[in-house]
C-alpha atoms as a PDB file:
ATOM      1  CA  UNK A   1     -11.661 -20.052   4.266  1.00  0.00           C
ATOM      2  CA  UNK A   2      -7.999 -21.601   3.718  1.00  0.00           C
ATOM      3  CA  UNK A   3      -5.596 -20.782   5.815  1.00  0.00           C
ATOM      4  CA  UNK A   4      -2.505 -18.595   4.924  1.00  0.00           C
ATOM      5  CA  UNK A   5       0.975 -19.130   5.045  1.00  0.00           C
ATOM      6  CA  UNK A   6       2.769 -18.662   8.111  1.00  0.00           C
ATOM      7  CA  UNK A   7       3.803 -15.164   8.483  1.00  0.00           C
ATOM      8  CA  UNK A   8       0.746 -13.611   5.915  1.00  0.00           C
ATOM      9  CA  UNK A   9      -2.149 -12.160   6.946  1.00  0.00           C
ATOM     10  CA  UNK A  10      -5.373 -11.300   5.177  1.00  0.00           C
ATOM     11  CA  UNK A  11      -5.761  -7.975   3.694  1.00  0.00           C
ATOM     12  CA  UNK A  12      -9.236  -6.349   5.476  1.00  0.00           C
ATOM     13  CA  UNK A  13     -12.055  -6.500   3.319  1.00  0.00           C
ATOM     14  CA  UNK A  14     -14.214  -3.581   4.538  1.00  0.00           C
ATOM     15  CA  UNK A  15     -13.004  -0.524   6.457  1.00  0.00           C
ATOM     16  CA  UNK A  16     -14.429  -1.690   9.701  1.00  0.00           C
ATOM     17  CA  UNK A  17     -12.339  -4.613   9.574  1.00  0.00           C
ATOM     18  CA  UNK A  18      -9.353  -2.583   8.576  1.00  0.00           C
ATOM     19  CA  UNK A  19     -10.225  -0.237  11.971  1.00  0.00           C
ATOM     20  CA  UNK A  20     -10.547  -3.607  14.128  1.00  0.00           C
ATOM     21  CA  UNK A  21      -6.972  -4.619  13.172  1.00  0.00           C
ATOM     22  CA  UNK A  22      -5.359  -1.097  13.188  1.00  0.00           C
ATOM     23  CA  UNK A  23      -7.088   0.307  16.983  1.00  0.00           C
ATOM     24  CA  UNK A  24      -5.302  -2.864  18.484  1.00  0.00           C
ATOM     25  CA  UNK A  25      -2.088  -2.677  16.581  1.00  0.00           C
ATOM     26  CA  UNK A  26      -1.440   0.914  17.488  1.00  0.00           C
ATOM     27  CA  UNK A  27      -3.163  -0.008  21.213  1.00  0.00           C
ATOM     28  CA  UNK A  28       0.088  -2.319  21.779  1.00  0.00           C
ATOM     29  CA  UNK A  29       2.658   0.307  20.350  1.00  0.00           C
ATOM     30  CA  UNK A  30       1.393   2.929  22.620  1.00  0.00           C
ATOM     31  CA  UNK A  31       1.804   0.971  25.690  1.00  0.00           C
ATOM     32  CA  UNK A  32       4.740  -1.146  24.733  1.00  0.00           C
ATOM     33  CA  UNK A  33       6.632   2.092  23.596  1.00  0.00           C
ATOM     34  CA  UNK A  34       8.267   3.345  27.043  1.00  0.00           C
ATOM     35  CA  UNK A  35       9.360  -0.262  28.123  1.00  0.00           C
ATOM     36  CA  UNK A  36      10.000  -2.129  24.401  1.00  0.00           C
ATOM     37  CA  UNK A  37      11.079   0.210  21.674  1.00  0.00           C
ATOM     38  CA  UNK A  38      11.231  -3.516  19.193  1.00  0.00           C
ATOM     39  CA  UNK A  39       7.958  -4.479  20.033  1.00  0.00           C
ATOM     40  CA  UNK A  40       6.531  -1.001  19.534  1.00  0.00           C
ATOM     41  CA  UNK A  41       8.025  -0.326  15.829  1.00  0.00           C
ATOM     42  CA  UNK A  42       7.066  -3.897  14.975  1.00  0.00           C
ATOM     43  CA  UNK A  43       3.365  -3.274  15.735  1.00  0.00           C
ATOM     44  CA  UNK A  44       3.722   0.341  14.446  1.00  0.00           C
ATOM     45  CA  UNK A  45       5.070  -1.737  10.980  1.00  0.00           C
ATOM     46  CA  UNK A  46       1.994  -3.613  10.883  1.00  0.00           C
ATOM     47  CA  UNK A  47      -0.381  -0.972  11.122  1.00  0.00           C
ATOM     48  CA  UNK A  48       1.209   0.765   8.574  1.00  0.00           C
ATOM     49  CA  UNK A  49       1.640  -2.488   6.220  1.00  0.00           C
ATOM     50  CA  UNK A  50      -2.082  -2.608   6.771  1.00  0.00           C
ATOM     51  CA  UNK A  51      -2.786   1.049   5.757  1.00  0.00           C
ATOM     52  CA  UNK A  52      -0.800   0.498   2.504  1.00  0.00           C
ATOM     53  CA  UNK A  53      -2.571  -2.183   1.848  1.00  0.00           C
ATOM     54  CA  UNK A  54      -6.272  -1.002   2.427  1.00  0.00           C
ATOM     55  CA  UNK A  55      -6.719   0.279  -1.086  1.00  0.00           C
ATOM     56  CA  UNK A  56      -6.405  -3.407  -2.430  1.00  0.00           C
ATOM     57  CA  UNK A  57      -9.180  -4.196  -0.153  1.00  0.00           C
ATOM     58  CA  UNK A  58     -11.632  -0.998  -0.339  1.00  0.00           C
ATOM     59  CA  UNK A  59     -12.269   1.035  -3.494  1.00  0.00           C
ATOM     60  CA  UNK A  60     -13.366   4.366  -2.386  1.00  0.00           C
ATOM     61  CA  UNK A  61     -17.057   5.290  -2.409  1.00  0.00           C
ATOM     62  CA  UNK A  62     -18.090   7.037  -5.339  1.00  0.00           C
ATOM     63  CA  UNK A  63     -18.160  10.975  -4.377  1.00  0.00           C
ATOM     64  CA  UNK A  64     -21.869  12.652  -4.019  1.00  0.00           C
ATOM     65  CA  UNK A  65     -20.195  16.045  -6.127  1.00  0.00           C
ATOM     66  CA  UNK A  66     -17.352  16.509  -7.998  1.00  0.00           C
ATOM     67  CA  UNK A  67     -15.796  12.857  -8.235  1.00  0.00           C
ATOM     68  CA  UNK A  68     -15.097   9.778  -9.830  1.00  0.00           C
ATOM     69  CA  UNK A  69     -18.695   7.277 -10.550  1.00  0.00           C
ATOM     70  CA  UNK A  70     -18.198   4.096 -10.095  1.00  0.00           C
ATOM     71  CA  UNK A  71     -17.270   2.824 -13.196  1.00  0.00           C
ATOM     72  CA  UNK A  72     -14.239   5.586 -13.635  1.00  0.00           C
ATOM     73  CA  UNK A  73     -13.285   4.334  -9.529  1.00  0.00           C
ATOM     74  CA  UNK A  74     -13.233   0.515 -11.722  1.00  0.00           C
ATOM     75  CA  UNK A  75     -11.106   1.698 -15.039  1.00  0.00           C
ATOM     76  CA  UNK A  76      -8.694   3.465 -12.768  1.00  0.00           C
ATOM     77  CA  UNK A  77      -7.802   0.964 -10.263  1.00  0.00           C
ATOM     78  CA  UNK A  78      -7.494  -1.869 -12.956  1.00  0.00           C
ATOM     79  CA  UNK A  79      -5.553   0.333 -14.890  1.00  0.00           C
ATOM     80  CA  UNK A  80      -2.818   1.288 -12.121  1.00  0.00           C
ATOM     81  CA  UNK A  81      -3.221  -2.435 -11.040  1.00  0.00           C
ATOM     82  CA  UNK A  82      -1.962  -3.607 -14.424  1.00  0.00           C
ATOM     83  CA  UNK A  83       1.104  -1.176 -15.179  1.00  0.00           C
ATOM     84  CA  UNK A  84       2.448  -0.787 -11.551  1.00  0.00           C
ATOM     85  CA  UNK A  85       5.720  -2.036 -12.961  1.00  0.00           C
ATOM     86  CA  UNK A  86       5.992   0.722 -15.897  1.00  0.00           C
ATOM     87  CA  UNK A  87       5.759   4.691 -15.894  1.00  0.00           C
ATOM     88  CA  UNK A  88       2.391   5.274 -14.747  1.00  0.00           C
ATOM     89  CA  UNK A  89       1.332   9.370 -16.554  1.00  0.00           C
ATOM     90  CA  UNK A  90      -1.590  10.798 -14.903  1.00  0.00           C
ATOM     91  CA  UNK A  91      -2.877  11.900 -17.933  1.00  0.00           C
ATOM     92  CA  UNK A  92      -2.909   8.022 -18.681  1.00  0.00           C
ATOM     93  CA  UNK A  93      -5.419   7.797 -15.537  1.00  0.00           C
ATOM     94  CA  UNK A  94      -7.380  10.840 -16.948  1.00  0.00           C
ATOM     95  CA  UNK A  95      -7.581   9.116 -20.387  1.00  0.00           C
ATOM     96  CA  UNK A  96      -9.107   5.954 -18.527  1.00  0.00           C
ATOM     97  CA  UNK A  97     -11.763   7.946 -16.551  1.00  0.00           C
ATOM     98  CA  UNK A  98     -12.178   9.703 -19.840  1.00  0.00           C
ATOM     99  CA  UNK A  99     -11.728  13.231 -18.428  1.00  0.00           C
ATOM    100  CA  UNK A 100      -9.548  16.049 -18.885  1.00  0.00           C
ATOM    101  CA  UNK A 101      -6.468  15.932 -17.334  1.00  0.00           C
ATOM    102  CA  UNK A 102      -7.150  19.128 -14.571  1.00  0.00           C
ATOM    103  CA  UNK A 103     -10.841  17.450 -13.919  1.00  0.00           C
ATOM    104  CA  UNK A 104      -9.573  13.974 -13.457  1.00  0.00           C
ATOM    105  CA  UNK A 105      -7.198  15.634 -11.168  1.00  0.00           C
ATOM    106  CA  UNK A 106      -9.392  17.324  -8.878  1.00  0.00           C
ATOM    107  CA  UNK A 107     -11.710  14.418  -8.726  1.00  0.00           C
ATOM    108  CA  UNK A 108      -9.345  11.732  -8.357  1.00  0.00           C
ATOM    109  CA  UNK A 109      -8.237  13.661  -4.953  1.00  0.00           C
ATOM    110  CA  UNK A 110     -12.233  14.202  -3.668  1.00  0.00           C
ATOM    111  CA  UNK A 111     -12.788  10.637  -4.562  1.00  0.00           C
ATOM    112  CA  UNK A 112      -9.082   8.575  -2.943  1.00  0.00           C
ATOM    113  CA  UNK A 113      -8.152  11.668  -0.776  1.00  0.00           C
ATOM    114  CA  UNK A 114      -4.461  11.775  -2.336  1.00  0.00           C
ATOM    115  CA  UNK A 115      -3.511  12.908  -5.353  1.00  0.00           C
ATOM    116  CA  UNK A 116      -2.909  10.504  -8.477  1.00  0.00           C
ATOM    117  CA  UNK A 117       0.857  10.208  -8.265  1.00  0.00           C
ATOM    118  CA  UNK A 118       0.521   9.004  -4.818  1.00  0.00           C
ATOM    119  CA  UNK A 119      -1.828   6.039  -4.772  1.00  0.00           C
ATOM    120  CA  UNK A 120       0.318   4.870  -7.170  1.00  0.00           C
ATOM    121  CA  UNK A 121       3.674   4.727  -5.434  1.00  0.00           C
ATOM    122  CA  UNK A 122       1.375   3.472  -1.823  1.00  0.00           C
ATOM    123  CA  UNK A 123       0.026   0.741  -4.410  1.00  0.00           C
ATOM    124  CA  UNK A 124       3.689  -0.146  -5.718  1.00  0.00           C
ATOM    125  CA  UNK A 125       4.867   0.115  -2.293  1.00  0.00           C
ATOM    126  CA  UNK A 126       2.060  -2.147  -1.223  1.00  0.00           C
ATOM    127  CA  UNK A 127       3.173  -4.663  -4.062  1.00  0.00           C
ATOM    128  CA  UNK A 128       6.460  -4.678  -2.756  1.00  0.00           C
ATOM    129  CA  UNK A 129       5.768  -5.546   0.606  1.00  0.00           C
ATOM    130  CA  UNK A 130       3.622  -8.333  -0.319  1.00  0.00           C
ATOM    131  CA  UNK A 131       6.703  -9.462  -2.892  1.00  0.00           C
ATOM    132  CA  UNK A 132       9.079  -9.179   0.248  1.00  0.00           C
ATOM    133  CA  UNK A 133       6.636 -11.510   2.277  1.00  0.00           C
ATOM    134  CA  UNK A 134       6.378 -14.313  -0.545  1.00  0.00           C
ATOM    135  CA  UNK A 135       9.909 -14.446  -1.820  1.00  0.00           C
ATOM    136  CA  UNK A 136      13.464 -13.971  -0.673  1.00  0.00           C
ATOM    137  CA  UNK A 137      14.242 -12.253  -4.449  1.00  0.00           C
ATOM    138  CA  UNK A 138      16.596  -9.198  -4.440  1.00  0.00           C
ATOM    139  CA  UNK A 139      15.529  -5.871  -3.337  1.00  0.00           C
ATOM    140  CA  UNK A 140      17.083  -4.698  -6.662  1.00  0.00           C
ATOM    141  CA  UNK A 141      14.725  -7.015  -8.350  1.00  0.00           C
ATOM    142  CA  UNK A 142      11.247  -6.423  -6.116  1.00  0.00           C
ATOM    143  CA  UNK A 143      11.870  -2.965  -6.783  1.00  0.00           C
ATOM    144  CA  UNK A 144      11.637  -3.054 -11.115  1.00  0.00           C
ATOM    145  CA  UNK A 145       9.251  -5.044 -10.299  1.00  0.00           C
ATOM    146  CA  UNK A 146       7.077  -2.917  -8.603  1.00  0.00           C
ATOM    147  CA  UNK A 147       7.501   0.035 -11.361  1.00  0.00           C
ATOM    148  CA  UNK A 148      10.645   2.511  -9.169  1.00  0.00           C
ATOM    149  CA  UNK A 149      13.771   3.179 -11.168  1.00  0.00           C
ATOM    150  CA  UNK A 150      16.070   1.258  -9.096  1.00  0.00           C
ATOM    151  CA  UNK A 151      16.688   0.056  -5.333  1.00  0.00           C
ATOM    152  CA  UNK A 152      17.344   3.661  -4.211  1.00  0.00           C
ATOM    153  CA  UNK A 153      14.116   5.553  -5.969  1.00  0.00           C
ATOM    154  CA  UNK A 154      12.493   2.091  -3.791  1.00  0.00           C
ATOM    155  CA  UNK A 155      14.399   2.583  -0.819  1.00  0.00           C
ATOM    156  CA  UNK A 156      13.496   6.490  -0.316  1.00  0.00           C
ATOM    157  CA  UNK A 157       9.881   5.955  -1.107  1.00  0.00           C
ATOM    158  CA  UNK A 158       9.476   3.182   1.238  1.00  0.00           C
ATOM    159  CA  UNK A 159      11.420   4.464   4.125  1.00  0.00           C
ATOM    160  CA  UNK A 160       9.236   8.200   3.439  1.00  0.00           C
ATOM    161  CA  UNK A 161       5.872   5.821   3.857  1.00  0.00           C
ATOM    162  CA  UNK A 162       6.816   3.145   6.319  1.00  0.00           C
ATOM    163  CA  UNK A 163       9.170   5.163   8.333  1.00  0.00           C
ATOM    164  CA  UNK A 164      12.486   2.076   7.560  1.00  0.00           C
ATOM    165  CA  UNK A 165      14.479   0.427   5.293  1.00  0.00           C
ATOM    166  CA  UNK A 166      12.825  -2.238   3.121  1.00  0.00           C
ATOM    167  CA  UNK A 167      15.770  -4.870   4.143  1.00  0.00           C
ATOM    168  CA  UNK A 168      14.531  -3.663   7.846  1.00  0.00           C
ATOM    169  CA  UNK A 169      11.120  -4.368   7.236  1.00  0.00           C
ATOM    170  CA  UNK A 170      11.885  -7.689   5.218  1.00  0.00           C
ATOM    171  CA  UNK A 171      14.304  -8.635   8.344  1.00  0.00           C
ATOM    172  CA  UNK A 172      11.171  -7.528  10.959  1.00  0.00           C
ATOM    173  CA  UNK A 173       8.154  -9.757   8.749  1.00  0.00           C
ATOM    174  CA  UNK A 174      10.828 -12.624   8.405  1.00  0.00           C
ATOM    175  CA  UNK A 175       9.395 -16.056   9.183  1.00  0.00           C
ATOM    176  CA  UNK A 176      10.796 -17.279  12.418  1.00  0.00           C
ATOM    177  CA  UNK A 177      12.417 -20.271  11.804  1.00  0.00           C
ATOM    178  CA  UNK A 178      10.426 -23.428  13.644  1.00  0.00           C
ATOM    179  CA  UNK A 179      12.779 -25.211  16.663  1.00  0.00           C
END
């Protein structure tokens, strides 16, 4: 396996995996809490980098009744994968899984336990972290990128999921500069 650059880490490939990085993440911000506040939000950032992250790691299971097969799971992802920086319908995501718009609904929740609308801003704002990690460009600029009307549609989404600021969070993952 080749080794990442300083200040990455490897997205989990199964769920166990994901679970062995989270219990110890939130293990530290639990007891670090009362006596280091810093510490405690920076492990607390991690986990929840982590948890926006896991659907680029994991596609769901297929549901036993009522949701997405397999090959609908496939379509869908790819599609939201490839137009995360444009308007993203869900009836575009229902056309894909080749369902009605009110099925597709219903079994997009039973299958990714969220509704449409929001795997795709967890998946933009999992694209933006991952920008924020491998370049210094504008926050303006990440967020177009990642498919939100401007830095403050960006900035209100990300601080509603990861609980700060993205210049925060960019200032918290920033590479410590080698002595």
């Amino acid at each position: 396996m080749t080794p990442l650059p300083a200040g990455t880490q490897r997205v989990p490939s199964t769920i166990h995996e994901l679970r062995e990085r989270l219990i110890p993440l939130l293990d530290e911000a639990t007891s670090t809490l009362a006596r280091d506040q810093e510490a405690a939000r920076n492990s607390l950032a991690q986990a929840l980098l982590l948890l926006a992250q896991a659907p680029l790691a994991t596609a769901p299971a297929p549901a036993l009744h009522g949701g997405l097969v397999g090959w609908q799971i496939r379509r869908v992802i790819a599609f939201v994968d490839t137009h995360l920086d444009a308007t993203i319908h869900v009836k575009e995501m229902a056309a894909e899984a080749r369902l009605s718009l009110s099925h597709f609904s219903h079994a997009f929740k039973l299958t990714f336990g969220e509704p449409p609308l929001a795997y795709v801003t967890r998946r933009r704002l999992a694209l933006a972290c991952e920008m924020m990690l491998a370049s210094t460009a504008p926050l303006s600029l990440i967020a177009h990128e990642c498919g939100f009307y401007d830095q403050s549609h960006f900035t209100r989404h990300f601080h509603r999921r990861l609980g700060m600021t993205p210049q925060s969070w960019r200032r918290l993952h920033a590479e410590e500069p080698d002595d």
